[in-house]
N, C-alpha and C. Protein backbone atom coordinates (compact mmCIF):
# COMPACT_ATOMS: atom_id res chain seq x y z
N UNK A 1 11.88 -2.32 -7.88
CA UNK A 1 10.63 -2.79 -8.44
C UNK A 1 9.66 -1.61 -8.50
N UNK A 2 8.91 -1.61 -9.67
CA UNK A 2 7.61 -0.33 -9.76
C UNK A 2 6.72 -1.18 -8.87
N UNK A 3 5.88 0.12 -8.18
CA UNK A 3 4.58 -0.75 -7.98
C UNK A 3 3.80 -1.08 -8.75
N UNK A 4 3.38 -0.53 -10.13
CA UNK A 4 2.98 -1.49 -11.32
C UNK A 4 3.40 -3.29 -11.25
N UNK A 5 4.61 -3.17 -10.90
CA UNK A 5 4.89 -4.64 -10.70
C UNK A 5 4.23 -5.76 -9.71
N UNK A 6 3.98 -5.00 -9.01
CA UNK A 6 3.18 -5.51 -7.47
C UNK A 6 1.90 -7.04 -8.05
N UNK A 7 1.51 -5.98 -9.16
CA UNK A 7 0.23 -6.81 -9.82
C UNK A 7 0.75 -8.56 -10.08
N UNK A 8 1.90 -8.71 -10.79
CA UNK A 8 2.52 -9.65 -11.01
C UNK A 8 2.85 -10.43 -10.09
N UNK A 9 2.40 -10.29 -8.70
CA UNK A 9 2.52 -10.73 -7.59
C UNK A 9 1.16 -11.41 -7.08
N UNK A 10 0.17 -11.25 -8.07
CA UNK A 10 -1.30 -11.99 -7.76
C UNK A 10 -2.14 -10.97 -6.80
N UNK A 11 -1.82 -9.30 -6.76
CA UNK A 11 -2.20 -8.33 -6.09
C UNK A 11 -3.46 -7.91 -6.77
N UNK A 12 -4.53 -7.18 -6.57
CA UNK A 12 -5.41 -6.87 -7.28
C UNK A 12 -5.23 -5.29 -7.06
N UNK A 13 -5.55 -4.57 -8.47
CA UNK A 13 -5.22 -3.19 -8.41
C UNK A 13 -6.85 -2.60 -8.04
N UNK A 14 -6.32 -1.99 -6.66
CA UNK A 14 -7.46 -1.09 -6.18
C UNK A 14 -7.54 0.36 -7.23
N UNK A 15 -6.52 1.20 -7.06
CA UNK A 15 -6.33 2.69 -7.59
C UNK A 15 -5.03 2.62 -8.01
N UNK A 16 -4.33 2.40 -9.26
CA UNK A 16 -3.12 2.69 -9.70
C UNK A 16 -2.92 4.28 -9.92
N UNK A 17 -2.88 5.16 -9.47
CA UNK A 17 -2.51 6.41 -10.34
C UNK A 17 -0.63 6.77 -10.61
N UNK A 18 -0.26 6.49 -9.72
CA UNK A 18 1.18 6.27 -9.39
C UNK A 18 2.38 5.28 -9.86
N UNK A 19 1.43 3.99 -10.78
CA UNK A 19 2.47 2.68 -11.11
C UNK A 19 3.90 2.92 -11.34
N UNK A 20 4.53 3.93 -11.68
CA UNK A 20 6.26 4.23 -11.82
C UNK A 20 6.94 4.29 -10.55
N UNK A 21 6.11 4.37 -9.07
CA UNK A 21 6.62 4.74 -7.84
C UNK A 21 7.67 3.79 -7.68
N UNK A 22 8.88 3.89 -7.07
CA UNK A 22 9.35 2.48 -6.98
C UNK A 22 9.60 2.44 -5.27
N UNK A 23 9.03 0.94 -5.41
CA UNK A 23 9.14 0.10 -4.31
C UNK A 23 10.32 -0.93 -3.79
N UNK A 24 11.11 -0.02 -2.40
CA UNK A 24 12.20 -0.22 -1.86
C UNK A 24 12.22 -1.46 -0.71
N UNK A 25 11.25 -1.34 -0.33
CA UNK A 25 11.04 -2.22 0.93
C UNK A 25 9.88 -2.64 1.05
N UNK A 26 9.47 -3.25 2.39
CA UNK A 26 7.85 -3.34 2.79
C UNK A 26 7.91 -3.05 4.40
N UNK A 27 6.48 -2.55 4.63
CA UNK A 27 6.42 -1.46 6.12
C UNK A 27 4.72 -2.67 6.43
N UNK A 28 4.97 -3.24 7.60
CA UNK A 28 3.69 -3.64 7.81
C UNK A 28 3.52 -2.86 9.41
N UNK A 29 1.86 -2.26 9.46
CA UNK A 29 1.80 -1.65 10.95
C UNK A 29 0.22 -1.38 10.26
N UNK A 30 -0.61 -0.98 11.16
CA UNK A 30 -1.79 -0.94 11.10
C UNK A 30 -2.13 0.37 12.28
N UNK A 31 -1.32 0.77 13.01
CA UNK A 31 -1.40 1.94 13.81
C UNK A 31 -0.80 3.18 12.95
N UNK A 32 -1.77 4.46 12.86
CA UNK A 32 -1.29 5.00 11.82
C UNK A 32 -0.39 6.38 12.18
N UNK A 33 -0.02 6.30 13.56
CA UNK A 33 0.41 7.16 13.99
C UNK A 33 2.02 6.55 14.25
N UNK A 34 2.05 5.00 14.06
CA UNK A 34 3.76 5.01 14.08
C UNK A 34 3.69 5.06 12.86
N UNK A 35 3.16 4.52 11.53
CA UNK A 35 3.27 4.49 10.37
C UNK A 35 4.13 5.69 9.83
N UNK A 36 3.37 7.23 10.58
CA UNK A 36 3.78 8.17 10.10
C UNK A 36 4.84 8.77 10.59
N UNK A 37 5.41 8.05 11.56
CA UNK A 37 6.61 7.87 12.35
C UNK A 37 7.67 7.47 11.63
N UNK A 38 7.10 5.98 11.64
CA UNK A 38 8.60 5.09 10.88
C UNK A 38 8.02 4.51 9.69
N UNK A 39 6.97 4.28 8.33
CA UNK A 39 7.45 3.93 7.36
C UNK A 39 8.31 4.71 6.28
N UNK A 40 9.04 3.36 5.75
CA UNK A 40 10.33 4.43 5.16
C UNK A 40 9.41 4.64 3.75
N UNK A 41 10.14 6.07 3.19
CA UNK A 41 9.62 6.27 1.89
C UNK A 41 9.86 5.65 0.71
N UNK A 42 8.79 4.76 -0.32
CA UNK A 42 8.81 3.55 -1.06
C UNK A 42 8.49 2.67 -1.02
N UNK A 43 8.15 2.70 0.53
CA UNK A 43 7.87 0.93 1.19
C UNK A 43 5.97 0.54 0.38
N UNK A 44 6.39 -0.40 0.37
CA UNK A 44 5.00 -1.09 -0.15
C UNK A 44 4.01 -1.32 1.59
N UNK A 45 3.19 -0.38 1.79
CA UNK A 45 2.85 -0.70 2.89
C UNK A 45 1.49 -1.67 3.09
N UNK A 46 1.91 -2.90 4.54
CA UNK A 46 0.73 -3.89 4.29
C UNK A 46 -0.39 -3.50 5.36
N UNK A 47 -1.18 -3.45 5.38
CA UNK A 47 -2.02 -2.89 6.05
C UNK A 47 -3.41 -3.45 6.07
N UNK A 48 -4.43 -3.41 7.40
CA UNK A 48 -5.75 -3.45 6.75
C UNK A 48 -6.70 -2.49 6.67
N UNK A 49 -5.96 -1.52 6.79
CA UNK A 49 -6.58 0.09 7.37
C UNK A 49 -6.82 0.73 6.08
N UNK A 50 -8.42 0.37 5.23
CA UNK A 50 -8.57 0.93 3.81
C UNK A 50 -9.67 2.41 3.87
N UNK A 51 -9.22 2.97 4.55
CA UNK A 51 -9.99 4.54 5.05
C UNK A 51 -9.63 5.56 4.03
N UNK A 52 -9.96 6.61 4.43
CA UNK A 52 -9.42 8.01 4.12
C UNK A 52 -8.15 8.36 4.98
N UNK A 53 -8.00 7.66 6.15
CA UNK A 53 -6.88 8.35 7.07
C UNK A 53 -5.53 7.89 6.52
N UNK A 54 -5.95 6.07 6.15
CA UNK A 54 -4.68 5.76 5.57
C UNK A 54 -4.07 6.28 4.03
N UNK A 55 -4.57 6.96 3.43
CA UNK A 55 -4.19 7.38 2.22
C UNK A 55 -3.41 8.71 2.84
N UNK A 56 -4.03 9.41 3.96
CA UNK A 56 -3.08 10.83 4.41
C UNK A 56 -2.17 10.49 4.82
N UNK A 57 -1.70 9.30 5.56
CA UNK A 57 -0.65 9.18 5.93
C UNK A 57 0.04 8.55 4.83
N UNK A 58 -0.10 7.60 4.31
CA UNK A 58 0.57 6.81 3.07
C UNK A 58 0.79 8.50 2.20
N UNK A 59 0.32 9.56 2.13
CA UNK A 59 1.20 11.05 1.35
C UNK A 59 1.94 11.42 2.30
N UNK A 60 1.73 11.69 3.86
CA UNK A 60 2.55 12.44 4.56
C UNK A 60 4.36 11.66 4.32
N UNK A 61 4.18 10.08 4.44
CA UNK A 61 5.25 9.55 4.60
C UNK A 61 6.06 8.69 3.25
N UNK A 62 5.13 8.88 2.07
CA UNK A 62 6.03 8.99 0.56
C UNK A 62 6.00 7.14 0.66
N UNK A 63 4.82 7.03 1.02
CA UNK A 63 5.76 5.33 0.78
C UNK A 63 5.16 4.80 -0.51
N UNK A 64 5.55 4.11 -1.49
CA UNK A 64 5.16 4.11 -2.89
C UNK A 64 4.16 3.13 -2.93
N UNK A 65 3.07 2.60 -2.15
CA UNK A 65 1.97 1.94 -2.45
C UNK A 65 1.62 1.21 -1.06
N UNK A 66 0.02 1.49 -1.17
CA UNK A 66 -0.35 1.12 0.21
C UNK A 66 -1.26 -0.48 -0.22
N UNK A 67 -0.96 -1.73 0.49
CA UNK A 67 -1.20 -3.15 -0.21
C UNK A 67 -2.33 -3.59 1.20
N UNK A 68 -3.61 -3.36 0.70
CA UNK A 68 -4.77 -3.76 1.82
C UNK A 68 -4.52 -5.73 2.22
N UNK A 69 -4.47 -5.81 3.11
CA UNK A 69 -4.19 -7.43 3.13
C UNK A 69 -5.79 -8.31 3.63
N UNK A 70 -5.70 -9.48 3.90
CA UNK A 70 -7.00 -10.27 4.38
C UNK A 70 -8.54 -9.75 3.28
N UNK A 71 -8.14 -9.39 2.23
CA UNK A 71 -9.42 -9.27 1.51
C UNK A 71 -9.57 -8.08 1.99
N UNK A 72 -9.21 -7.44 2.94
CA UNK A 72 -10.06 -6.00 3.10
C UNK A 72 -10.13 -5.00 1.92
N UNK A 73 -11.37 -4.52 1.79
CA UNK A 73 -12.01 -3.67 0.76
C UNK A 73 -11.53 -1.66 1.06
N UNK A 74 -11.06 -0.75 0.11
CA UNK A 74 -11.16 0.22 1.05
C UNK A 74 -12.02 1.07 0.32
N UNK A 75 -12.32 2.47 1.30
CA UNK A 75 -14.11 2.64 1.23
C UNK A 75 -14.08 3.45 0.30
N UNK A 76 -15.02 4.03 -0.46
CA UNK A 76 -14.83 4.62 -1.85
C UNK A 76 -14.51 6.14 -1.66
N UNK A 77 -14.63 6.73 -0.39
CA UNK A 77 -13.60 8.02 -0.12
C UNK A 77 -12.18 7.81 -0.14
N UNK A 78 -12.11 6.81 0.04
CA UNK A 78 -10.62 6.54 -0.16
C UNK A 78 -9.89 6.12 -1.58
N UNK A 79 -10.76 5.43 -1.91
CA UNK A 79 -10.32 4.67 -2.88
C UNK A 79 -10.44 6.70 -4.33
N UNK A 80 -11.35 7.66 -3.68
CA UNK A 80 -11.14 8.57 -4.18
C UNK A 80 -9.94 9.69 -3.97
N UNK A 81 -9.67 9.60 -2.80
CA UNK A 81 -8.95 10.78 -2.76
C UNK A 81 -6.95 9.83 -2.94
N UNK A 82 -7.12 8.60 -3.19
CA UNK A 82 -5.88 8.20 -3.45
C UNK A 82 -5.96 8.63 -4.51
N UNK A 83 -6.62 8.28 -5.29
CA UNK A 83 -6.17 8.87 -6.94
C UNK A 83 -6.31 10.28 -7.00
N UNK A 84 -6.63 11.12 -6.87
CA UNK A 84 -6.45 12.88 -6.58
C UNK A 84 -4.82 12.78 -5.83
N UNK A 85 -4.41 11.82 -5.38
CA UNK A 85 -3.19 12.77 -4.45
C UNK A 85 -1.85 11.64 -5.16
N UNK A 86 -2.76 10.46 -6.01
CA UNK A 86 -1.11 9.74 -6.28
C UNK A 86 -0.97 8.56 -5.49
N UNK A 87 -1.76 8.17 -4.86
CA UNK A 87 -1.58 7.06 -3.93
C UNK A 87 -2.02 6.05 -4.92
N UNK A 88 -0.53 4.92 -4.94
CA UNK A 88 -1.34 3.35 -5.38
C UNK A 88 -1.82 2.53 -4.20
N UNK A 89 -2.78 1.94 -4.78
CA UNK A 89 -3.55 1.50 -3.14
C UNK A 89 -4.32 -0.45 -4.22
N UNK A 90 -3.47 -1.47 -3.31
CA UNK A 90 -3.19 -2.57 -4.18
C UNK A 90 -4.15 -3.53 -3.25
N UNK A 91 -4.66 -4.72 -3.25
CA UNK A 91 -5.29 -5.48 -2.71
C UNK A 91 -5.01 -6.76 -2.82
N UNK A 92 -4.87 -7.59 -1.69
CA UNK A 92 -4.24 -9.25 -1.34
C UNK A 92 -5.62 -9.88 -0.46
N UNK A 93 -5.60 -11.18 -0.50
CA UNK A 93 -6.62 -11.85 -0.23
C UNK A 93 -5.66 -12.27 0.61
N UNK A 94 -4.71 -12.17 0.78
CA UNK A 94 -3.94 -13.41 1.76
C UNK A 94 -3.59 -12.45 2.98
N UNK A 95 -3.04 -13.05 4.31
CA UNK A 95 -2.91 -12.16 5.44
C UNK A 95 -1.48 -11.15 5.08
N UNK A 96 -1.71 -10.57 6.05
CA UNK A 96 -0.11 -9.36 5.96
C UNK A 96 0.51 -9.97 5.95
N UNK A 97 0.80 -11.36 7.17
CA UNK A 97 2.45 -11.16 6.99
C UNK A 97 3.08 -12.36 5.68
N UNK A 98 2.11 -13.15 4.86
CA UNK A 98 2.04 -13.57 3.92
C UNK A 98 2.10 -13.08 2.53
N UNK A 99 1.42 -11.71 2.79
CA UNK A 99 1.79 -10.52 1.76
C UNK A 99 2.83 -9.79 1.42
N UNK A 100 3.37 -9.43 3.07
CA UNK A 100 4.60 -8.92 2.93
C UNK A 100 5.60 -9.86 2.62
N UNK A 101 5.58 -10.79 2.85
CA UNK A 101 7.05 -11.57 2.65
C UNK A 101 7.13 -12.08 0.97
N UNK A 102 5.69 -11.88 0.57
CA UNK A 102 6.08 -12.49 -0.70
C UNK A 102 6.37 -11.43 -1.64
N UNK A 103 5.97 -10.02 -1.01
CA UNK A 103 6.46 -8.98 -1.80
C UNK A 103 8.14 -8.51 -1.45
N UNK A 104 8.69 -8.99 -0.45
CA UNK A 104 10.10 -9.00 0.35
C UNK A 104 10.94 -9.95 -0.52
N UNK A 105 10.05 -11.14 -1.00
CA UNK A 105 11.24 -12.00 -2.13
C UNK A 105 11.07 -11.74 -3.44
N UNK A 106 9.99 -10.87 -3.67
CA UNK A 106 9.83 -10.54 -5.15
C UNK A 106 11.10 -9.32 -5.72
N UNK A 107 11.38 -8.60 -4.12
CA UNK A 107 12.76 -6.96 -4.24
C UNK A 107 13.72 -8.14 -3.92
């Protein structure tokens, strides 16, 4: 699945710059130091962490789109330097683990 596709999932597009990335899995964690540990590269990651930190790690670890969950908003440094580096960065009103699973039956 592209993350372009994600949208078709009732996702709201924060910063597309990346829509061809394709999305292998889904990585939910909110600590950003295992993130950069163990998400695998591609994963649609669910998160509510809409900073600047999470966009460095969502590049260090290649995962093809970072999916803010519970409505969280992310802050407009972020929402800047994802698009400078390639990060899709997607938005859900519904909780993580409701997000992730419906993006888990959509692959």
């Amino acid at each position: 699945m592209k993350a372009k596709e994600l949208l078709n999932l009732k996702l709201t597009e924060g910063v597309m710059p990346s829509g061809d990335n394709e999305i292998s899995g889904v990585y939910c964690c909110d600590l950003l130091s295992i993130v950069m540990g163990k998400a695998p590269a591609g994963a649609a990651w669910v998160t509510v962490m809409g900073n600047i930190n999470s966009v460095a790690v969502a590049s260090l670890t290649e995962v093809g789109a970072i999916i803010l969950a519970d409505g969280v908003k992310p802050d407009e440094n972020a929402l800047k330097k994802a698009e400078e580096n390639g990060i899709n960065i997607l938005l859900s009103s519904e909780p993580i683990f409701d997000t992730a699973l419906k993006i888990q039956k959509a692959l």
